[in-house]
N, C-alpha and C. Protein backbone atom coordinates (compact mmCIF):
# COMPACT_ATOMS: atom_id res chain seq x y z
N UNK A 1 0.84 -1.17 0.00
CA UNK A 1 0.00 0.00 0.00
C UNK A 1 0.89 1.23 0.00
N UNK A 2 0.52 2.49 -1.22
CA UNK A 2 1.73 3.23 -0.74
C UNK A 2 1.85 4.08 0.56
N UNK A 3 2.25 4.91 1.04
CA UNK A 3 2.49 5.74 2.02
C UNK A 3 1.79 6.93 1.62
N UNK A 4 1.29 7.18 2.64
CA UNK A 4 0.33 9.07 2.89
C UNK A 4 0.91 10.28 1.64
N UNK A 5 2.12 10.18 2.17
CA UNK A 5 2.83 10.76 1.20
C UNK A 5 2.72 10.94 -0.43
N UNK A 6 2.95 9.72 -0.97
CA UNK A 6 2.58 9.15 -2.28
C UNK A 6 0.89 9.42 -2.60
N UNK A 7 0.27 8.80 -1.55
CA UNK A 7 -0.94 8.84 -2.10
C UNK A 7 -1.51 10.64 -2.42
N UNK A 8 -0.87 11.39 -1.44
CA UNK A 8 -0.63 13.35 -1.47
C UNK A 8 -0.81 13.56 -3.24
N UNK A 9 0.44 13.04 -3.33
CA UNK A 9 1.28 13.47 -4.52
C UNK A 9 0.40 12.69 -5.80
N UNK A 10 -0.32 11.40 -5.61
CA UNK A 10 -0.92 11.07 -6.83
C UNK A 10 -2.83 11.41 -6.57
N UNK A 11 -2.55 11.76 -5.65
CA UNK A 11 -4.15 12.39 -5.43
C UNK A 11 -5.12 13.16 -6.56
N UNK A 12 -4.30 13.76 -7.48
CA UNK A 12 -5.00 14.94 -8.40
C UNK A 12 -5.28 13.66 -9.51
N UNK A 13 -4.44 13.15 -9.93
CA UNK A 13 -4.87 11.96 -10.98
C UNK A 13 -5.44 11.16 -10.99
N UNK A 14 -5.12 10.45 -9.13
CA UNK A 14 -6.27 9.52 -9.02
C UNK A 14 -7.66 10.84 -9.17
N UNK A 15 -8.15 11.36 -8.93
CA UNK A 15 -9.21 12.04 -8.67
C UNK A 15 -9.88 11.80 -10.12
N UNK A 16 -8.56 12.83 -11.22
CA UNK A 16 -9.03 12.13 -12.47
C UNK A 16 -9.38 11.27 -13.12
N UNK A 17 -8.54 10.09 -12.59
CA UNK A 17 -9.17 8.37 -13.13
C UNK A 17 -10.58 8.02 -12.43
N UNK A 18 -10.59 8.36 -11.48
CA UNK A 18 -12.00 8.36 -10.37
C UNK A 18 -13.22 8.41 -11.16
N UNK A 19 -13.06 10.09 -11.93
CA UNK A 19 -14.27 10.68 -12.60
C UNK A 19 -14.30 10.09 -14.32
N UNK A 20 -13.26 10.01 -14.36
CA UNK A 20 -13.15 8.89 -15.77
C UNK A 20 -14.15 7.79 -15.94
N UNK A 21 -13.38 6.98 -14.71
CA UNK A 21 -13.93 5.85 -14.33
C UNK A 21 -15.60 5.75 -14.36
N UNK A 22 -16.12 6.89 -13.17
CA UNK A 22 -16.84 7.11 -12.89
C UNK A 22 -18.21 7.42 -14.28
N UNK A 23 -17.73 7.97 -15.41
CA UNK A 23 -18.55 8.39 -16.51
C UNK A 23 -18.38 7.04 -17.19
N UNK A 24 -17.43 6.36 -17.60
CA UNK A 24 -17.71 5.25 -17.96
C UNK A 24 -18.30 4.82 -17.95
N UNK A 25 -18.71 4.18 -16.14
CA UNK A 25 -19.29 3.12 -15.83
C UNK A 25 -20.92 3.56 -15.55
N UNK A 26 -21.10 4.84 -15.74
CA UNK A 26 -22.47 5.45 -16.21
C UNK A 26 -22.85 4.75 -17.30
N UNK A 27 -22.13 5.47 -18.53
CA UNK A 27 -23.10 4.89 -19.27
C UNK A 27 -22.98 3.50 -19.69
N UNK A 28 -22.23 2.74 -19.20
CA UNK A 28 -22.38 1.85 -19.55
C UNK A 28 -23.02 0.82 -18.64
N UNK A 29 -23.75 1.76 -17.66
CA UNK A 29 -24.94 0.84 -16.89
C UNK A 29 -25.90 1.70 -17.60
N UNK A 30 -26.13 2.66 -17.95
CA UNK A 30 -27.32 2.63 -18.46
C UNK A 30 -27.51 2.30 -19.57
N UNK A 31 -26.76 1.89 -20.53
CA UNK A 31 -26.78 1.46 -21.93
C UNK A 31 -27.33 0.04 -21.65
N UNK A 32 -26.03 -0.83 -20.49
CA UNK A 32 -26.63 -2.32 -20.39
C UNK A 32 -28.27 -2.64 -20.04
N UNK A 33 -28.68 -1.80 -18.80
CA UNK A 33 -29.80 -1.80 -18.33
C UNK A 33 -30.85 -1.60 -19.04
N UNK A 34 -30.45 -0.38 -19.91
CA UNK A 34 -32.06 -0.36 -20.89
C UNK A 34 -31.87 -1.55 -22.14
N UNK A 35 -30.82 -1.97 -22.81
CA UNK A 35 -30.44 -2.94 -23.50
C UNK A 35 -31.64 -3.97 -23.04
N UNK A 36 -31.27 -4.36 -21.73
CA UNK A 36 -32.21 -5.45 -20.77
C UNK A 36 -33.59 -5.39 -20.50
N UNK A 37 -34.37 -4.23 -20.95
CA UNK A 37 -35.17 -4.07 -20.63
C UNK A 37 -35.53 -3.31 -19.10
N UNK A 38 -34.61 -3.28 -18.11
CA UNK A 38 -34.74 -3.20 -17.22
C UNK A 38 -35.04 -1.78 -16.48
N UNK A 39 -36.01 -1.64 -15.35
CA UNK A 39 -35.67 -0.30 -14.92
C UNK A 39 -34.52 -0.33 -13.59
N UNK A 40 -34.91 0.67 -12.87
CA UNK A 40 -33.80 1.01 -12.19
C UNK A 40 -34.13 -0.01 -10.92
N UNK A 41 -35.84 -0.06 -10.80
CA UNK A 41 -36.04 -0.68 -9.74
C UNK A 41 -36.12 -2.25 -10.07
N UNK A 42 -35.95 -2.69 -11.05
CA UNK A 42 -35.72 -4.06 -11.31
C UNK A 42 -34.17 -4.11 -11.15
N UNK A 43 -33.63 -3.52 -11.23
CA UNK A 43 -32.07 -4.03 -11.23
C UNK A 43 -31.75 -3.98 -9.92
N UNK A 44 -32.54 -2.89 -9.33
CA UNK A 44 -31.87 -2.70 -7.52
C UNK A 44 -32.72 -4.34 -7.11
N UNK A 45 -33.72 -5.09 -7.78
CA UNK A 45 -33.99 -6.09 -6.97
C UNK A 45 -32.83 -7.21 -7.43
N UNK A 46 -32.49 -7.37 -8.72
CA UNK A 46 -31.63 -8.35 -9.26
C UNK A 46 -30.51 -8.12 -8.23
N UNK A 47 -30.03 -6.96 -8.15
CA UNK A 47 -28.57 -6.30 -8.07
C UNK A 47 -27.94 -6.70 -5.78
N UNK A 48 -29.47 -5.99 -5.19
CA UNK A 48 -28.91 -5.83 -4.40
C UNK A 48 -28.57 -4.83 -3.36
N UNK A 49 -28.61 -3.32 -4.81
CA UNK A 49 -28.01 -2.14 -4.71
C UNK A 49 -29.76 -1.34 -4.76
N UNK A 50 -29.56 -0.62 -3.79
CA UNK A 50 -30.66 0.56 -3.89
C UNK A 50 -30.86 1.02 -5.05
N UNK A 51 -32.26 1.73 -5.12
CA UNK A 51 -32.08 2.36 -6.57
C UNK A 51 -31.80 3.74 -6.53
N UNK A 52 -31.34 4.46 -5.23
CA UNK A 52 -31.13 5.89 -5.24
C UNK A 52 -29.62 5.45 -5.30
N UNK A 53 -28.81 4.66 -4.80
CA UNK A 53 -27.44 3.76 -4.95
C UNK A 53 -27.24 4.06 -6.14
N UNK A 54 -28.59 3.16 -7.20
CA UNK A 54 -27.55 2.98 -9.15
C UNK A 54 -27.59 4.40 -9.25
N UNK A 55 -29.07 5.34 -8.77
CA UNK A 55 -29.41 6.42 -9.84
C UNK A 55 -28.00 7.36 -9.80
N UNK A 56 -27.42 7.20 -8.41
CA UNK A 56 -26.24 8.12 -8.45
C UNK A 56 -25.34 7.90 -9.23
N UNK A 57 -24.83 6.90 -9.61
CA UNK A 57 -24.06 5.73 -10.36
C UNK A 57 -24.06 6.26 -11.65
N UNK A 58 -25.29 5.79 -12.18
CA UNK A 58 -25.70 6.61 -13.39
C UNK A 58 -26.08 7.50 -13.96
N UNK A 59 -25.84 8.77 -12.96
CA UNK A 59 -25.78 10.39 -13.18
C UNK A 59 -24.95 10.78 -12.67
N UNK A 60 -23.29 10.08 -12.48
CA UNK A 60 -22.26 10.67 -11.97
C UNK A 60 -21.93 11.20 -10.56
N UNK A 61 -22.97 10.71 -9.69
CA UNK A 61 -22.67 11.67 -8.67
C UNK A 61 -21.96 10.79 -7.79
N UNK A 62 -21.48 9.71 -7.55
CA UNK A 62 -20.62 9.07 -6.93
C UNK A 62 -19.77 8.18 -7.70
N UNK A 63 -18.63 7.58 -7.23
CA UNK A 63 -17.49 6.84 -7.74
C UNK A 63 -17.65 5.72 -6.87
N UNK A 64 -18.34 4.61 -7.58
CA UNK A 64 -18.51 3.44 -6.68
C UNK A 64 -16.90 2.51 -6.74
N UNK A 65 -17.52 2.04 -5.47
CA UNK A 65 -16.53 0.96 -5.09
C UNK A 65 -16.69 -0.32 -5.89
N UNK A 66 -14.95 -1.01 -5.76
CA UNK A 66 -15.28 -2.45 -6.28
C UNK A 66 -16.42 -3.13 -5.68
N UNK A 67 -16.78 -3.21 -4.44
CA UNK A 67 -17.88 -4.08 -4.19
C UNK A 67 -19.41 -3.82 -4.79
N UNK A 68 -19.65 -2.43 -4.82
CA UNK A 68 -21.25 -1.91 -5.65
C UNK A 68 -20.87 -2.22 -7.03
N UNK A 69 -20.00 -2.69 -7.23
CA UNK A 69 -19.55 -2.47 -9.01
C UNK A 69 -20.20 -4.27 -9.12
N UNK A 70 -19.30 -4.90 -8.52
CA UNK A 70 -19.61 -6.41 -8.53
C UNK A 70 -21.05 -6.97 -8.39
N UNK A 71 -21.67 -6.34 -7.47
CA UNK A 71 -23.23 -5.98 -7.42
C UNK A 71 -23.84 -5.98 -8.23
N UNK A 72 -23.63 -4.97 -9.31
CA UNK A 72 -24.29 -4.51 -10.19
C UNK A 72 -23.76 -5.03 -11.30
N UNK A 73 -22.67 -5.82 -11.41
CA UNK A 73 -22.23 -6.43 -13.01
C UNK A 73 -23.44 -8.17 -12.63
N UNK A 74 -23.60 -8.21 -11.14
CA UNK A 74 -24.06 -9.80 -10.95
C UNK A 74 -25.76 -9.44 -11.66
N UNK A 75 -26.67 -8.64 -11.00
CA UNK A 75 -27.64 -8.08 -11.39
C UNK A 75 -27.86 -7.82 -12.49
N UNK A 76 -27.17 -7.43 -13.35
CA UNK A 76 -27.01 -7.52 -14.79
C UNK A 76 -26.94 -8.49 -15.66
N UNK A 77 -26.02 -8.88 -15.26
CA UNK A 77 -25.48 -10.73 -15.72
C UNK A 77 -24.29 -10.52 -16.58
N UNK A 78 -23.55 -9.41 -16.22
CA UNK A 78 -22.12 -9.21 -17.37
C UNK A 78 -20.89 -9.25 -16.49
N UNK A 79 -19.97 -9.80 -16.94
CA UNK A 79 -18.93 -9.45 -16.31
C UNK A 79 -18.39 -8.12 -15.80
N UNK A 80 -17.49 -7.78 -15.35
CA UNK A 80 -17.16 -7.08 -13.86
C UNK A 80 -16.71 -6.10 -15.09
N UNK A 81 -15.40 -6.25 -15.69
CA UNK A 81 -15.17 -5.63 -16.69
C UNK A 81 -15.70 -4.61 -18.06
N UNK A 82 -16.85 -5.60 -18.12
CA UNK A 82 -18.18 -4.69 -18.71
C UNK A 82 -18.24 -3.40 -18.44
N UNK A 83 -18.66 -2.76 -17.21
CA UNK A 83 -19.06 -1.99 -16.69
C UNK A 83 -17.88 -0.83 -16.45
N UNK A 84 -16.65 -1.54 -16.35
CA UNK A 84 -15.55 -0.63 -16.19
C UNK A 84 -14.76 0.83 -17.45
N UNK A 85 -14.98 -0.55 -18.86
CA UNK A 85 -13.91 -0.27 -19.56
C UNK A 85 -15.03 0.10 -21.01
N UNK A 86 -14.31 0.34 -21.96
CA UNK A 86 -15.29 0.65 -23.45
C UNK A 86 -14.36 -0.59 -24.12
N UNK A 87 -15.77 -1.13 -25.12
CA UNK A 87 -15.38 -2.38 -25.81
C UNK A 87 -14.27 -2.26 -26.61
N UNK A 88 -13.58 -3.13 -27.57
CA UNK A 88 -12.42 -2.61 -27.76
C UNK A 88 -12.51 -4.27 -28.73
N UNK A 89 -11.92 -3.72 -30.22
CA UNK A 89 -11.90 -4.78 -31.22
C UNK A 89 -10.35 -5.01 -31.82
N UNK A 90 -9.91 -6.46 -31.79
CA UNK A 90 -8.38 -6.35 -32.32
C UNK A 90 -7.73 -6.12 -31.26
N UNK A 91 -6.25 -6.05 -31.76
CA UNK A 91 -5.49 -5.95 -30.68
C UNK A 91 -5.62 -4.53 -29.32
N UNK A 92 -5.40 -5.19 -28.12
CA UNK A 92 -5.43 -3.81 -27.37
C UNK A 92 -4.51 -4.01 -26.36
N UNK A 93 -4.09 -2.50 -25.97
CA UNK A 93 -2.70 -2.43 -25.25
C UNK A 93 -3.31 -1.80 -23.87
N UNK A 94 -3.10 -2.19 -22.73
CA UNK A 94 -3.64 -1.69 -21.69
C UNK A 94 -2.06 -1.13 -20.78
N UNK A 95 -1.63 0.42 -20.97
CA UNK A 95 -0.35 0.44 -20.04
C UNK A 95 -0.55 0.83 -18.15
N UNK A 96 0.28 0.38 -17.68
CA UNK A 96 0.09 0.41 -16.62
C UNK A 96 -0.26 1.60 -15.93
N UNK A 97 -0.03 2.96 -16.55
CA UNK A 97 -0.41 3.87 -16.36
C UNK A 97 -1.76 4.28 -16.49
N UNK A 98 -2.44 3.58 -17.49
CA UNK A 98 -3.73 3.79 -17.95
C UNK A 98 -4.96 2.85 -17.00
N UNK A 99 -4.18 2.18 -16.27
CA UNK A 99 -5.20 0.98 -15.60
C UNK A 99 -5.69 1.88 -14.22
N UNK A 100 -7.10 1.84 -14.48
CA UNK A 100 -7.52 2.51 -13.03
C UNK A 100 -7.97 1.95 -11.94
N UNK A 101 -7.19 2.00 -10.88
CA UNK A 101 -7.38 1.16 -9.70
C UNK A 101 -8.78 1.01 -8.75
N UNK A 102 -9.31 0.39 -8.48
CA UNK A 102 -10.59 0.34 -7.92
C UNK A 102 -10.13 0.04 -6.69
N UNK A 103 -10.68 0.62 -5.43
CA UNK A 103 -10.47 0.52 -4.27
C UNK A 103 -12.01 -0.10 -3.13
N UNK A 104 -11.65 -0.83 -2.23
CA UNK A 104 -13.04 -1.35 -1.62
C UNK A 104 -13.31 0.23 -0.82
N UNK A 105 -14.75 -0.15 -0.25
CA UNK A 105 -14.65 0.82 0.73
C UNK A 105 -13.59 1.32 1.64
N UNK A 106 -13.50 0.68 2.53
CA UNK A 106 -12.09 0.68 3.64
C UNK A 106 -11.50 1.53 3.02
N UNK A 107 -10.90 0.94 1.88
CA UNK A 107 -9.66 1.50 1.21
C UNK A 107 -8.33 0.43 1.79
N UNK A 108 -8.59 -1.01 1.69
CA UNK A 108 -7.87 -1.74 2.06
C UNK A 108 -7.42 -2.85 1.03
N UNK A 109 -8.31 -2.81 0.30
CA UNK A 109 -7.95 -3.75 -1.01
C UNK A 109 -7.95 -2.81 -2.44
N UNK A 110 -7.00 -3.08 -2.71
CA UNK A 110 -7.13 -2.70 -4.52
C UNK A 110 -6.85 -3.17 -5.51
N UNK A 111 -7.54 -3.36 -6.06
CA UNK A 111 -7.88 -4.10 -7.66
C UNK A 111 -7.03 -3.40 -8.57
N UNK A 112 -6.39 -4.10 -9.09
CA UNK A 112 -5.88 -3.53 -10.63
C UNK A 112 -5.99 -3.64 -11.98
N UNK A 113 -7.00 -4.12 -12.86
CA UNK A 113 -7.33 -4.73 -13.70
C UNK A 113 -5.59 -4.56 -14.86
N UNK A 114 -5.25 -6.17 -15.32
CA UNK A 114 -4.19 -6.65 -16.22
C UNK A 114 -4.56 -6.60 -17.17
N UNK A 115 -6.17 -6.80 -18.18
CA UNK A 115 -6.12 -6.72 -18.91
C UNK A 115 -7.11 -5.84 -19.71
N UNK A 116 -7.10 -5.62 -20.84
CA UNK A 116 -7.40 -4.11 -21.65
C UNK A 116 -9.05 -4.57 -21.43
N UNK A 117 -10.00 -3.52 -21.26
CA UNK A 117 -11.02 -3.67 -21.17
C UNK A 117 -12.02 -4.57 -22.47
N UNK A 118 -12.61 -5.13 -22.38
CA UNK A 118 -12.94 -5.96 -23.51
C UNK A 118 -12.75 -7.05 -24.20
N UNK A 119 -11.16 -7.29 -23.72
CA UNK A 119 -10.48 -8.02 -24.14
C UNK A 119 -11.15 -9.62 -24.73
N UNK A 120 -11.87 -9.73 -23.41
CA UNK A 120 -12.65 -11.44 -23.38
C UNK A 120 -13.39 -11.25 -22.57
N UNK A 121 -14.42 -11.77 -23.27
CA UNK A 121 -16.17 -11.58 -21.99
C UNK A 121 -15.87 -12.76 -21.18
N UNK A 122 -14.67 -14.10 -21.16
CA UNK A 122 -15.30 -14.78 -20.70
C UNK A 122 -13.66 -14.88 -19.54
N UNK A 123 -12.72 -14.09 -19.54
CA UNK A 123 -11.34 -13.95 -18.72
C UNK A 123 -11.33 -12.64 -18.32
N UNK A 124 -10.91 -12.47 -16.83
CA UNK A 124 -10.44 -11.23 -16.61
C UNK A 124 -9.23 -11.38 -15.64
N UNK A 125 -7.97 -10.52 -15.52
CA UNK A 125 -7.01 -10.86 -14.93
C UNK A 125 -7.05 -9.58 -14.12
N UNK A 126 -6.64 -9.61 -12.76
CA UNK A 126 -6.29 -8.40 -11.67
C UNK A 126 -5.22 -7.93 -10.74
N UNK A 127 -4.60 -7.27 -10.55
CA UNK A 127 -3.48 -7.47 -9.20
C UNK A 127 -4.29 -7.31 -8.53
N UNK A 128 -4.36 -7.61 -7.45
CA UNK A 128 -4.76 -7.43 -5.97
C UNK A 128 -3.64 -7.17 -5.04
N UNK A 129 -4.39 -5.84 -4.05
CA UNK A 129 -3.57 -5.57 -3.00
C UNK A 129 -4.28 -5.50 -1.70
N UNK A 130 -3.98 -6.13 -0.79
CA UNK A 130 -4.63 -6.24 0.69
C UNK A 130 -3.26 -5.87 1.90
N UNK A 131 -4.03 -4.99 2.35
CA UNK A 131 -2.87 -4.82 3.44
C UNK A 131 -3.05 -5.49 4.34
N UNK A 132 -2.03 -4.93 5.18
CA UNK A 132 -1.91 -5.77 6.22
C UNK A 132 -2.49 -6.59 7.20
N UNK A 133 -3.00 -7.00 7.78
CA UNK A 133 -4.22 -7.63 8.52
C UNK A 133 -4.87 -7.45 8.64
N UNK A 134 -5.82 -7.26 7.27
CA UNK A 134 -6.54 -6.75 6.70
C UNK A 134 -7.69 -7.81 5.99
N UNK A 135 -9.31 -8.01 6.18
CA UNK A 135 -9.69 -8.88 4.86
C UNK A 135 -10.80 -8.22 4.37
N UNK A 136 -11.33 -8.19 3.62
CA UNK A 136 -12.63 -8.01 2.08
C UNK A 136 -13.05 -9.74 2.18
N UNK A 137 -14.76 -8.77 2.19
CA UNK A 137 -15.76 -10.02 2.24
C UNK A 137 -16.49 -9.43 0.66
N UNK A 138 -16.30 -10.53 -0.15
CA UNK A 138 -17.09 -10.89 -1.72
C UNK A 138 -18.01 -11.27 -1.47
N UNK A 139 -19.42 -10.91 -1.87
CA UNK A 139 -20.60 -11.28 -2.03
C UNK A 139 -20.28 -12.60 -3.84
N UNK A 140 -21.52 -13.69 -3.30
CA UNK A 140 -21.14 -14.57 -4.50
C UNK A 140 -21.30 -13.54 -6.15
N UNK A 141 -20.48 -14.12 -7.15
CA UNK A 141 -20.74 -13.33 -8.34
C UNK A 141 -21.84 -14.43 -8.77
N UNK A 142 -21.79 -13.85 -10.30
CA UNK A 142 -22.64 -14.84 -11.42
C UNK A 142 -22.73 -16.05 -11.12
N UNK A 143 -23.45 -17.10 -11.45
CA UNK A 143 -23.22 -18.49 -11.31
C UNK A 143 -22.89 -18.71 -12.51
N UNK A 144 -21.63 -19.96 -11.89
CA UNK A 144 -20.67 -20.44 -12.74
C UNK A 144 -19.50 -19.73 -12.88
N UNK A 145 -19.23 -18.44 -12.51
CA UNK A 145 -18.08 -17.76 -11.97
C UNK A 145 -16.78 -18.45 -11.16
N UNK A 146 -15.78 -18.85 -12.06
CA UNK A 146 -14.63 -19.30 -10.97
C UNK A 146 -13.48 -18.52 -10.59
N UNK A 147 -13.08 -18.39 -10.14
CA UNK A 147 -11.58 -17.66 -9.99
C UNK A 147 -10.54 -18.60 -9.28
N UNK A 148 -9.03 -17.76 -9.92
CA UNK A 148 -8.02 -18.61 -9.34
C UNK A 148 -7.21 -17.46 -9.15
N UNK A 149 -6.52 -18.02 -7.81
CA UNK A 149 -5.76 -16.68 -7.29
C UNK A 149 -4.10 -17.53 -7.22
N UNK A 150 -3.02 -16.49 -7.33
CA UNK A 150 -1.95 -16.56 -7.11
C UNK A 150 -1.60 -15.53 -6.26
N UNK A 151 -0.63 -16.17 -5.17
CA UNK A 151 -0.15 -15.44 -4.02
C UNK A 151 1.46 -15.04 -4.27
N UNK A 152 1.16 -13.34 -4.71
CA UNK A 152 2.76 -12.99 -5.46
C UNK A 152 3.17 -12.52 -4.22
N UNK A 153 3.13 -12.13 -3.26
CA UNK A 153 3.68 -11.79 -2.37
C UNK A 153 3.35 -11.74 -0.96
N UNK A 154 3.37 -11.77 0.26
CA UNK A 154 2.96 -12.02 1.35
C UNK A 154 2.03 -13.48 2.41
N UNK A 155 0.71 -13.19 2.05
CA UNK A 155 -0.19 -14.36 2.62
C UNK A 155 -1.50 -14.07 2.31
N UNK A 156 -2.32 -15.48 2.54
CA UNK A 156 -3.55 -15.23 2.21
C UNK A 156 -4.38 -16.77 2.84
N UNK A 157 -5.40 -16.09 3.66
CA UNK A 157 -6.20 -16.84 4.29
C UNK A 157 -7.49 -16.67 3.08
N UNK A 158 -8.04 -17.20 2.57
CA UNK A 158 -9.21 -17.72 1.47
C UNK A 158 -10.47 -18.59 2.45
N UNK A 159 -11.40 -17.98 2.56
CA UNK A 159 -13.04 -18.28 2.98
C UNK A 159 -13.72 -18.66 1.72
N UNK A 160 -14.07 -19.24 1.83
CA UNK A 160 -15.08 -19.76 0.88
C UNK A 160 -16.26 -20.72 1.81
N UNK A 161 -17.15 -20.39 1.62
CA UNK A 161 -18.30 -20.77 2.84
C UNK A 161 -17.48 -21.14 4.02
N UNK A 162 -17.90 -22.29 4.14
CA UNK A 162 -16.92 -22.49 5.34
C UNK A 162 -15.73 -23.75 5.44
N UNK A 163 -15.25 -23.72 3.93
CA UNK A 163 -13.81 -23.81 3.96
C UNK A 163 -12.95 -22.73 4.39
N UNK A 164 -11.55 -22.68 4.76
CA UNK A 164 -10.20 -21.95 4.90
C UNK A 164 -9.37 -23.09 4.17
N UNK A 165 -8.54 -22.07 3.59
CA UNK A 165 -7.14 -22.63 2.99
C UNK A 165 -6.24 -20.84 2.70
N UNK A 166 -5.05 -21.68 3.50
CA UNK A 166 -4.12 -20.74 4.09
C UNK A 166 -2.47 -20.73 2.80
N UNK A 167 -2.66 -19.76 2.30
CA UNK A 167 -1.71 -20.02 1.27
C UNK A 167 -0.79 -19.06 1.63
N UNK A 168 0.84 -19.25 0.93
CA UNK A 168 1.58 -18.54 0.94
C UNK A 168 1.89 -17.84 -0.07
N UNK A 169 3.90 -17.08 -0.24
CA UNK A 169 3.44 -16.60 -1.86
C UNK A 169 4.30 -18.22 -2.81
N UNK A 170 4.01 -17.94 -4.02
CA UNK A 170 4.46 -18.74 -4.89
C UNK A 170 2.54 -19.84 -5.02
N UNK A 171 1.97 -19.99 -4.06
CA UNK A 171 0.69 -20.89 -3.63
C UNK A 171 -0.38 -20.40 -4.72
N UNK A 172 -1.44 -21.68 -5.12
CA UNK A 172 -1.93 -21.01 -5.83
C UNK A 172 -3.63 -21.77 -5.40
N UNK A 173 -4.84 -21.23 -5.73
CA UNK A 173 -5.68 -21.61 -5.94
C UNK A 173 -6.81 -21.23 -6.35
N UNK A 174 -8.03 -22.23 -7.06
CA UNK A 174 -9.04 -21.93 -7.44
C UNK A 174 -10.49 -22.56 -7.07
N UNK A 175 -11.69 -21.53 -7.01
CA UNK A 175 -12.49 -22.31 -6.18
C UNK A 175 -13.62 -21.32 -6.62
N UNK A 176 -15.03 -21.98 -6.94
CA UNK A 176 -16.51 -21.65 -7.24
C UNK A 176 -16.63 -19.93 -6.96
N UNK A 177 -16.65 -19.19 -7.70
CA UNK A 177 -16.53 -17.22 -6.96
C UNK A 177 -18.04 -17.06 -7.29
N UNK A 178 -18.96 -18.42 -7.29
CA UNK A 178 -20.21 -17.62 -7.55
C UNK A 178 -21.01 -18.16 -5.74
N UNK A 179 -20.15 -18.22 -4.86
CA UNK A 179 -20.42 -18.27 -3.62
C UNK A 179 -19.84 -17.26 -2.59
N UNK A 180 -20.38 -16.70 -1.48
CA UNK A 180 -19.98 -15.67 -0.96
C UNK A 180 -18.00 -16.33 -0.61
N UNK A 181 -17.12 -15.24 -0.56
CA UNK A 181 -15.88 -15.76 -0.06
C UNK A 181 -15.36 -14.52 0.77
N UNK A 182 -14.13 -14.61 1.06
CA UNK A 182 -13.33 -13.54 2.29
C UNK A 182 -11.81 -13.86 1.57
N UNK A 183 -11.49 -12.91 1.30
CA UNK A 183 -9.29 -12.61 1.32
C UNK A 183 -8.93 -12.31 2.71
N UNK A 184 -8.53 -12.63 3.27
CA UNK A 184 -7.63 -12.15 4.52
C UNK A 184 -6.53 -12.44 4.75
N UNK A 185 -5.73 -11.29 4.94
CA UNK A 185 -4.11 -10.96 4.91
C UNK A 185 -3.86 -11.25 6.30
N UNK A 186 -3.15 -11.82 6.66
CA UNK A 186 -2.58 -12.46 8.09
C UNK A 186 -1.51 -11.88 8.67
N UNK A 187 -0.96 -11.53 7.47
CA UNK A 187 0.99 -11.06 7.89
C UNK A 187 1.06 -9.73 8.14
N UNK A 188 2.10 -9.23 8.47
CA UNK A 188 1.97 -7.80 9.21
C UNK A 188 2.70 -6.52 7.78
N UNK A 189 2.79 -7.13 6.70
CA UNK A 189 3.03 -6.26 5.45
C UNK A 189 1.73 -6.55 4.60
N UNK A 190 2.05 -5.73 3.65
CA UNK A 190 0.95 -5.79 2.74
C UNK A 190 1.25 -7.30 1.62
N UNK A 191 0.25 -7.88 1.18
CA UNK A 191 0.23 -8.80 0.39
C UNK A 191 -0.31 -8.62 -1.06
N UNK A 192 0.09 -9.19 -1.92
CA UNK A 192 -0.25 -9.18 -4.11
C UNK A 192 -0.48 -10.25 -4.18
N UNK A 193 -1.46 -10.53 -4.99
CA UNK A 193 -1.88 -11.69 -5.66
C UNK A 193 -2.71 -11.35 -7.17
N UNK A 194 -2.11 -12.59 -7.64
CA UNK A 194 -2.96 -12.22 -9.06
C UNK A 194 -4.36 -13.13 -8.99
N UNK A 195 -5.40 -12.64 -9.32
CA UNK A 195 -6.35 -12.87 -10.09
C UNK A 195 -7.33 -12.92 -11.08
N UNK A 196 -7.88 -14.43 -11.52
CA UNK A 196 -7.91 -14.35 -12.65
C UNK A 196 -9.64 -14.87 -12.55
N UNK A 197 -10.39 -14.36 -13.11
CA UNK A 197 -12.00 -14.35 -13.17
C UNK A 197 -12.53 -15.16 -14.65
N UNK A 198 -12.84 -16.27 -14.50
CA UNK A 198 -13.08 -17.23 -14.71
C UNK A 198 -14.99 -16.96 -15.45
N UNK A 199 -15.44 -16.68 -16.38
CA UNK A 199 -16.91 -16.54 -16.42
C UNK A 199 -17.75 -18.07 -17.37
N UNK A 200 -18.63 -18.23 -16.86
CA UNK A 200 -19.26 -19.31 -17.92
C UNK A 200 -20.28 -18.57 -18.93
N UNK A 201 -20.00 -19.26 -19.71
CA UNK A 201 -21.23 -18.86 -20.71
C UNK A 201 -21.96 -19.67 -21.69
């Protein structure tokens, strides 16, 4: 996680990727949603999410978190990515500079999406960052949703109902993500892992 400092100094850009982000993933809930037929109050029942929650969503007035995002891609029935990025045909280059980080509430986990938005409706790849003794509780995604995580650095305690499996780094695993699960960081530094989102179709 970086330091106070850092985060000072990249504050004005994140702000910018924020509101980027943020118009994006407007219209491209309201494009999906009316696509679907759906109104606002059918999706807050699919979804989960209030409907004064999406309406803000989809008139810009807040910058949702990874978790309302996941919400609302399950309610939908599209992948996570959907909602983030604009479709994109042929080759695409996603630089690390350009990838906008999604943060949970807390502000304890952050997502990094690896690959270019669009890429594949049915793969998505992420860094993940969890600090320090620290965990994020996932509500289940889509059914048929799998993921597999790699532990690049630190530790990772993995919930999945009521399994645990306690991995280290180099450790790897995969397991059903269309059931509620938990990341929890054990060690007293921050921990990376890659993940990779698995969709059926």
């Amino acid at each position: 996680m970086a330091s106070a400092p850092s985060r000072a100094s990249e504050s004005l850009g994140d702000d910018l990727g924020a509101a980027e982000l943020a118009r994006r993933v407007a219209e491209n809930l309201r494009r999906k949603r009316k696509a679907r037929g759906m109104s606002l109050d059918d999706l807050g029942k699919a979804s989960g999410v209030s409907r004064a929650a999406l309406s803000q969503v989809e008139t810009v007035k807040t910058n949702p978190t990874v978790g309302l995002l996941w919400k609302i891609a399950v309610g939908l029935g599209v992948p996570f990515a959907d909602l983030i990025g604009e479709a994109k045909s042929g080759t695409s280059v996603l630089r690390r500079g350009d990838a906008q980080v999604l943060r949970s509430l807390d502000g304890k986990l952050e997502s990094r999406p690896l690959t270019p938005a669009g890429a594949s409706p049915l793969v998505e790849l992420y860094e993940l960052r969890l600090a320090a003794r620290a965990s994020h509780t996932s509500e289940a995604h889509a059914p048929g949703t799998h993921e597999f995580l790699v532990v690049l650095s630190g530790s990772l305690r993995l919930r999945v109902d009521e399994e645990v499996h306690d991995l280290l780094a180099g450790d790897s695993v995969s397991f059903p993500a269309d059931r509620p699960h938990v990341y929890e960081n054990t060690g007293s530094s921050e921990a990376r892992y890659h993940n990779v989102i698995l969709y059926e179709r």
